[in-house]
Protein backbone atom coordinates (compact mmCIF):
# COMPACT_ATOMS: atom_id res chain seq x y z
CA UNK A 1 26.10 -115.01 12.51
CA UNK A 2 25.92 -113.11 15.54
CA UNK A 3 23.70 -113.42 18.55
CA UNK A 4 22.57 -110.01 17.79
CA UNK A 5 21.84 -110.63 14.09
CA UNK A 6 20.19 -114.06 15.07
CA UNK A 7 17.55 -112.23 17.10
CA UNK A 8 17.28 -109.71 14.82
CA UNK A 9 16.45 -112.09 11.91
CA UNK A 10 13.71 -113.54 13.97
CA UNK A 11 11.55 -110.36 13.68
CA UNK A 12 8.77 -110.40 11.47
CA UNK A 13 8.20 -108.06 8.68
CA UNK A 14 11.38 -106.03 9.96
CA UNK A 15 14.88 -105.52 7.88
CA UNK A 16 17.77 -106.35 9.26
CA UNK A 17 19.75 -103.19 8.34
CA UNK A 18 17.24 -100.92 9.78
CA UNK A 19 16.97 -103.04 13.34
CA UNK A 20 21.18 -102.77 13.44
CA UNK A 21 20.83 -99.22 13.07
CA UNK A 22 18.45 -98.62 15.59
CA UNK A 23 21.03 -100.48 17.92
CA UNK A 24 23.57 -98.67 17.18
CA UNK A 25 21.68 -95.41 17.21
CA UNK A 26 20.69 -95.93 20.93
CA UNK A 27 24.35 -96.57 21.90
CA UNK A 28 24.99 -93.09 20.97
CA UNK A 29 22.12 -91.16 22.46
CA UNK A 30 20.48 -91.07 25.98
CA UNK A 31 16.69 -91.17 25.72
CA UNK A 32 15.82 -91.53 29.25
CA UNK A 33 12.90 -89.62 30.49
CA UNK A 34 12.07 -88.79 26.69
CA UNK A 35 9.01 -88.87 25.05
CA UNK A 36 9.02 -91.30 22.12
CA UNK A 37 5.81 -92.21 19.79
CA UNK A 38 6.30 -95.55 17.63
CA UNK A 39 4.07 -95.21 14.70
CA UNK A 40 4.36 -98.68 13.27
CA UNK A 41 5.28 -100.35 16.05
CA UNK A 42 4.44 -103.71 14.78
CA UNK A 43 5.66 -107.08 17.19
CA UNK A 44 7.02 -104.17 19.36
CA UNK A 45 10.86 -104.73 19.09
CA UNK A 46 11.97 -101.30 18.09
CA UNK A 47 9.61 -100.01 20.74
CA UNK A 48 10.68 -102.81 23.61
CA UNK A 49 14.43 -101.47 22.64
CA UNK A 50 13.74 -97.89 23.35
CA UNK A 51 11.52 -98.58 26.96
CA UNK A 52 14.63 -100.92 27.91
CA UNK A 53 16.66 -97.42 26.91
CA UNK A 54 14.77 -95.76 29.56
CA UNK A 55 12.39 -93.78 27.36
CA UNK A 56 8.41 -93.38 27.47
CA UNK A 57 7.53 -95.00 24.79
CA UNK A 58 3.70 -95.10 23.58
CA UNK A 59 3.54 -97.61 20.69
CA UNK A 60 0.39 -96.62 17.83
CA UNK A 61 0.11 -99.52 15.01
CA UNK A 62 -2.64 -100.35 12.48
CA UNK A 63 -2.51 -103.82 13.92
CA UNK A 64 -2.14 -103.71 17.92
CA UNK A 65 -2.75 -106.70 19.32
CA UNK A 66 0.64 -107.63 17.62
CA UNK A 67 2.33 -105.98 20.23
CA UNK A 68 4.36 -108.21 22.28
CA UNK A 69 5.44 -106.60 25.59
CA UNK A 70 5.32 -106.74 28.89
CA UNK A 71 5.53 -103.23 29.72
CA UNK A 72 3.60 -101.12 26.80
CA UNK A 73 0.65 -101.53 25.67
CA UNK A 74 -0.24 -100.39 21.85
CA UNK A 75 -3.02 -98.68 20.37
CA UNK A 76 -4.91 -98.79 16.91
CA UNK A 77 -3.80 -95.74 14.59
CA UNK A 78 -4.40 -95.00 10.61
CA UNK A 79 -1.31 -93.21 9.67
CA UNK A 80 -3.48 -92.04 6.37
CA UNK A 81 -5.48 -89.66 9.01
CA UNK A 82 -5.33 -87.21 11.41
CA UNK A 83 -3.18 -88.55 14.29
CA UNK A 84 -5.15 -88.59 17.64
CA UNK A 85 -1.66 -87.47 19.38
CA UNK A 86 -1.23 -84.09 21.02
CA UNK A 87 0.77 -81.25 19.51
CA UNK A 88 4.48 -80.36 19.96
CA UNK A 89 4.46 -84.10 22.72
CA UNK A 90 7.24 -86.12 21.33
CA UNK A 91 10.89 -85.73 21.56
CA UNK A 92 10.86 -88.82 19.18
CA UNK A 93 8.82 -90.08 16.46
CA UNK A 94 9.66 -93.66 15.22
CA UNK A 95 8.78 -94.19 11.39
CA UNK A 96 9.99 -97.84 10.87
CA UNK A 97 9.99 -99.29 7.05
CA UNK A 98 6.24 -97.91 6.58
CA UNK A 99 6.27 -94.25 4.21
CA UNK A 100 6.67 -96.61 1.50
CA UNK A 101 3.20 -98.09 2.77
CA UNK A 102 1.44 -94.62 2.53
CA UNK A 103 -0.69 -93.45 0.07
CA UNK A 104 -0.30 -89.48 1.54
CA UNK A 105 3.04 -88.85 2.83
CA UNK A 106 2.95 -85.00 2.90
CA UNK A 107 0.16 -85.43 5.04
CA UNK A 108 1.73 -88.22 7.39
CA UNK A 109 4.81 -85.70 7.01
CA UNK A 110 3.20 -82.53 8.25
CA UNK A 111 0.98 -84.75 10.98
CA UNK A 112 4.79 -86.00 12.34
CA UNK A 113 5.79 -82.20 12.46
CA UNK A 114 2.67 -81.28 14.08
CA UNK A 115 3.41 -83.75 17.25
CA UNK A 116 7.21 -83.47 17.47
CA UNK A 117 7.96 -80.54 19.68
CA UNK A 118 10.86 -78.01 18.54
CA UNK A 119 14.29 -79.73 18.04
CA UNK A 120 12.31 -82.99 18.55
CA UNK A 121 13.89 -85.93 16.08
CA UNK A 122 12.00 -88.31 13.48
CA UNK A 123 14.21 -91.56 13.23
CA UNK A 124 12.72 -92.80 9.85
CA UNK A 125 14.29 -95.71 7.88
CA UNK A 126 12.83 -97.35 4.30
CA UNK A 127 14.21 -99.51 1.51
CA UNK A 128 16.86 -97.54 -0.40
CA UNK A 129 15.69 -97.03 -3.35
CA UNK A 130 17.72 -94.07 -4.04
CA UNK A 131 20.93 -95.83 -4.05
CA UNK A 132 22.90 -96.66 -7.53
CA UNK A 133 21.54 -100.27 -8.01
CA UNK A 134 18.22 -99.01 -7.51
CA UNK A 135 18.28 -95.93 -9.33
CA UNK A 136 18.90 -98.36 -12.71
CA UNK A 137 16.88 -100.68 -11.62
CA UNK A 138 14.06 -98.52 -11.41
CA UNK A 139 15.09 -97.53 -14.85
CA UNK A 140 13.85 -101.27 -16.41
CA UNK A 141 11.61 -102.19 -13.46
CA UNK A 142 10.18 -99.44 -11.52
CA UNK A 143 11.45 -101.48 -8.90
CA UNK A 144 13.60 -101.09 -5.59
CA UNK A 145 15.81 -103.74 -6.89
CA UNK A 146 16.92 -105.58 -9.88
CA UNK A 147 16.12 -108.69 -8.80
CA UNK A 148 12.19 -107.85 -7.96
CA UNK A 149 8.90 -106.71 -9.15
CA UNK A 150 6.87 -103.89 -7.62
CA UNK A 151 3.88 -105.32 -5.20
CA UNK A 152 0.46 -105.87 -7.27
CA UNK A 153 -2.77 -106.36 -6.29
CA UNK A 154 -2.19 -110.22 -6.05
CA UNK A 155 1.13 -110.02 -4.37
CA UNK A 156 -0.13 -107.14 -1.33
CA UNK A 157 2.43 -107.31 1.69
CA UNK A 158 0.85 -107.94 4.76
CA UNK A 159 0.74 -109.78 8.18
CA UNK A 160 -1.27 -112.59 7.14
CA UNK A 161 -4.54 -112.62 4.78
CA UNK A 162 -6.54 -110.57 6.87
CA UNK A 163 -4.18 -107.98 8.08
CA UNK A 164 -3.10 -106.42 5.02
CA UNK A 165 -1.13 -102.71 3.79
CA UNK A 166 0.04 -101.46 0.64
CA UNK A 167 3.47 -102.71 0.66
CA UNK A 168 6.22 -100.57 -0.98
CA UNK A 169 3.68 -98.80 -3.47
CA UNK A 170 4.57 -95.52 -2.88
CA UNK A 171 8.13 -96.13 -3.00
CA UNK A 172 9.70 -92.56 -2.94
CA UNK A 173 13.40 -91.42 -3.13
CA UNK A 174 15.81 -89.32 -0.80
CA UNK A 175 15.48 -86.33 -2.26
CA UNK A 176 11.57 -86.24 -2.71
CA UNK A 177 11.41 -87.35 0.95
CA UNK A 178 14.14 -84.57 1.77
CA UNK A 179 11.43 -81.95 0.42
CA UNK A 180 8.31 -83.65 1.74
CA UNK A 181 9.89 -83.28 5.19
CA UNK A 182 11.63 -79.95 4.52
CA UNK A 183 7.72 -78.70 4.12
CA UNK A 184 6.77 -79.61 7.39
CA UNK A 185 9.22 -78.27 9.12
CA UNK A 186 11.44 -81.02 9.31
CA UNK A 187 15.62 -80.89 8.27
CA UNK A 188 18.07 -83.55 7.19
CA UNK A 189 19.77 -83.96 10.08
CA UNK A 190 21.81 -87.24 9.00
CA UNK A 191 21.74 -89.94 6.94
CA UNK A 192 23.61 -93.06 8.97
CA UNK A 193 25.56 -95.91 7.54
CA UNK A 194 24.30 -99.50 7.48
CA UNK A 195 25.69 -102.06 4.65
CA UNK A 196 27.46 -101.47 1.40
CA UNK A 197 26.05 -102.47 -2.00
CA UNK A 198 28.25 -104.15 -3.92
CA UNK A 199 26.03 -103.97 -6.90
CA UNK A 200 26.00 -99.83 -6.35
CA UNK A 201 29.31 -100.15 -6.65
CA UNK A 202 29.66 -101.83 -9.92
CA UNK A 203 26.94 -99.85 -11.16
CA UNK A 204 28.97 -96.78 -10.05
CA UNK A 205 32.07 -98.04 -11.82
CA UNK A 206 30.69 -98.88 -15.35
CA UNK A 207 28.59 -95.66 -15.51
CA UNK A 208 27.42 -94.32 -12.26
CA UNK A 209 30.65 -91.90 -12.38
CA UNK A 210 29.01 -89.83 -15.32
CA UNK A 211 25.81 -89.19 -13.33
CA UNK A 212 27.71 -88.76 -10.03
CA UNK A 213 29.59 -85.25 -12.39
CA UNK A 214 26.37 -84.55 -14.61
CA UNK A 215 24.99 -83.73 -11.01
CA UNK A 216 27.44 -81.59 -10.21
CA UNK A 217 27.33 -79.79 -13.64
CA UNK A 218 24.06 -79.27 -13.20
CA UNK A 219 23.82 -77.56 -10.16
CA UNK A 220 26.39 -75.28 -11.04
CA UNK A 221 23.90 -74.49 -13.45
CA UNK A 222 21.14 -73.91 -11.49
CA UNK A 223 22.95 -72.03 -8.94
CA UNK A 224 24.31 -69.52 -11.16
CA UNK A 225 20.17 -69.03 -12.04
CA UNK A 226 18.41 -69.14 -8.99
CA UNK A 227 17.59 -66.52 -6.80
CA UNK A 228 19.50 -66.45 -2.84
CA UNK A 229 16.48 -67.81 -0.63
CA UNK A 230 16.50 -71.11 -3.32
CA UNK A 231 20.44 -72.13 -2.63
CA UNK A 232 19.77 -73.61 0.39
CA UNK A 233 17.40 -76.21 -0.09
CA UNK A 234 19.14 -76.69 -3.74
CA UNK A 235 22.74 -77.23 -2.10
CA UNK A 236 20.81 -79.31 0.32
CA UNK A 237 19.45 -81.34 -2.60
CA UNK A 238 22.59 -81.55 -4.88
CA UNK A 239 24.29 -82.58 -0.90
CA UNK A 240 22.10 -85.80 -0.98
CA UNK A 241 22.59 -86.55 -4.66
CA UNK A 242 26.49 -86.86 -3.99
CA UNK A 243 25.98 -88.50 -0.55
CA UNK A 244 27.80 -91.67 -0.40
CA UNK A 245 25.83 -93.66 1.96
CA UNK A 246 22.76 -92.79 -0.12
CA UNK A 247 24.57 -94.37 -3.14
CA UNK A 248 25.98 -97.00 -2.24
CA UNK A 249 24.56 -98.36 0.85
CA UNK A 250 21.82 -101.02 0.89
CA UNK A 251 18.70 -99.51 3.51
CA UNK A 252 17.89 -95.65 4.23
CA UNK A 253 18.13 -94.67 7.70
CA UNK A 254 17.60 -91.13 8.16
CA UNK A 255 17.41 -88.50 11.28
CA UNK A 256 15.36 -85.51 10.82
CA UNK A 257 15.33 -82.41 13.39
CA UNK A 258 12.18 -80.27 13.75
CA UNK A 259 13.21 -76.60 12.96
């Protein structure tokens, strides 16, 4: 193991795909001077990286006084309200592993598209539930994985006893998420690589294959129907379906661009 991967492990309530992306993702871009807003900032790693990146970073959490930094200081937010954060202010908004935790997305959706200003980017990563293994294990379950139950009201993810969410309840997929955002303004702009799935890929290869061209039949299908101002969002839709890191690749990290 890796120093990198060491330190990442020693993160509370964080997964490690989503803190290698975020590495990886500042590597590429320069965020200096930019405005960033954390929304579930948590211990404060994800924000610490993107301060250390030369960004101004304001950190928001449900539980603050987790924050652990020297240099930000974090302040109480309910992400199922109104967000106390000025309009069209962030070049960044940081969603980290908590839609899943939210009873009212579209809201939460349309609040992030209220604060982001035009061409500003929502970095947003979740479990992948939309990959192959999931997708069939949802099928028995209603799970994110084979190998797991859905939270219930004994087993509530949390901090400790006192500081408690509603851990993966509202579970929702790509493509739901895709129109969610799309709704508040807010496009695709990538879906980036993490780890590979080895059980989405046997899954693909004893009978993933007939969904992977059933999806294709059927939006051949529906294009043939649908008016012009539909294709878009449809070929956007049937794009995600067939998308390869979506299907086979273990966490969802995801870059939207406000239109």
């Amino acid at each position: 193991m890796s120093k990198l991967e060491e330190e990442i492990k020693s993160v509370p309530h964080s997964r490690i795909n989503a803190l290698k992306f975020i590495h990886s993702y500042l590597e590429g871009v320069d965020v200096k001077e930019k405005t960033v807003i954390d929304l579930s900032a948590g211990s404060g790693y994800v924000a610490n990286l993107w301060h250390k990146a030369g960004a101004n970073v304001s950190p928001y959490d449900m539980f603050p006084e987790l924050l652990k930094s020297e240099n930000l200081k974090c302040q109480k937010i309910d992400l199922n309200e109104k967000l106390p954060i000025a309009s069209e202010s962030a070049d960044y908004v940081l969603l980290m592993e908590t839609i899943e935790h939210i009873p009212n997305q579209y809201q939460l959706l349309n609040e992030i598209g209220r604060i982001l200003k035009k061409g500003g980017i929502l970095v947003l990563t979740k479990p992948n539930n939309s990959n192959i293994g999931s997708r069939f294990a949802n099928l028995w379950l209603e799970a994110e994985r084979s190998d797991m139950f859905l939270p219930n009201e004994k087993s509530v993810i949390g901090y400790d006893n006192e500081r408690v969410y509603l851990g993966r309840i509202f579970l929702l997929g790509a493509i739901k998420l895709r129109t969610l955002a799309g709704i508040a303004g807010l496009k695709v702009q990538k879906v980036h690589k993490n780890q590979l799935g080895i059980s989405s890929v046997l899954w693909f290869i004893l009978i993933g294959w007939y969904f992977y061209i059933r999806t294709s039949l059927t939006y051949g299908k529906l294009k043939r129907k649908l008016p012009d101002y539909e294709l878009e969002p449809l070929e956007e839709q049937h794009e995600l379906n067939r998308n390869f890191t979506i299907l086979f690749h273990k966490h969802l990290c995801m870059t939207f661009i406000k239109q």
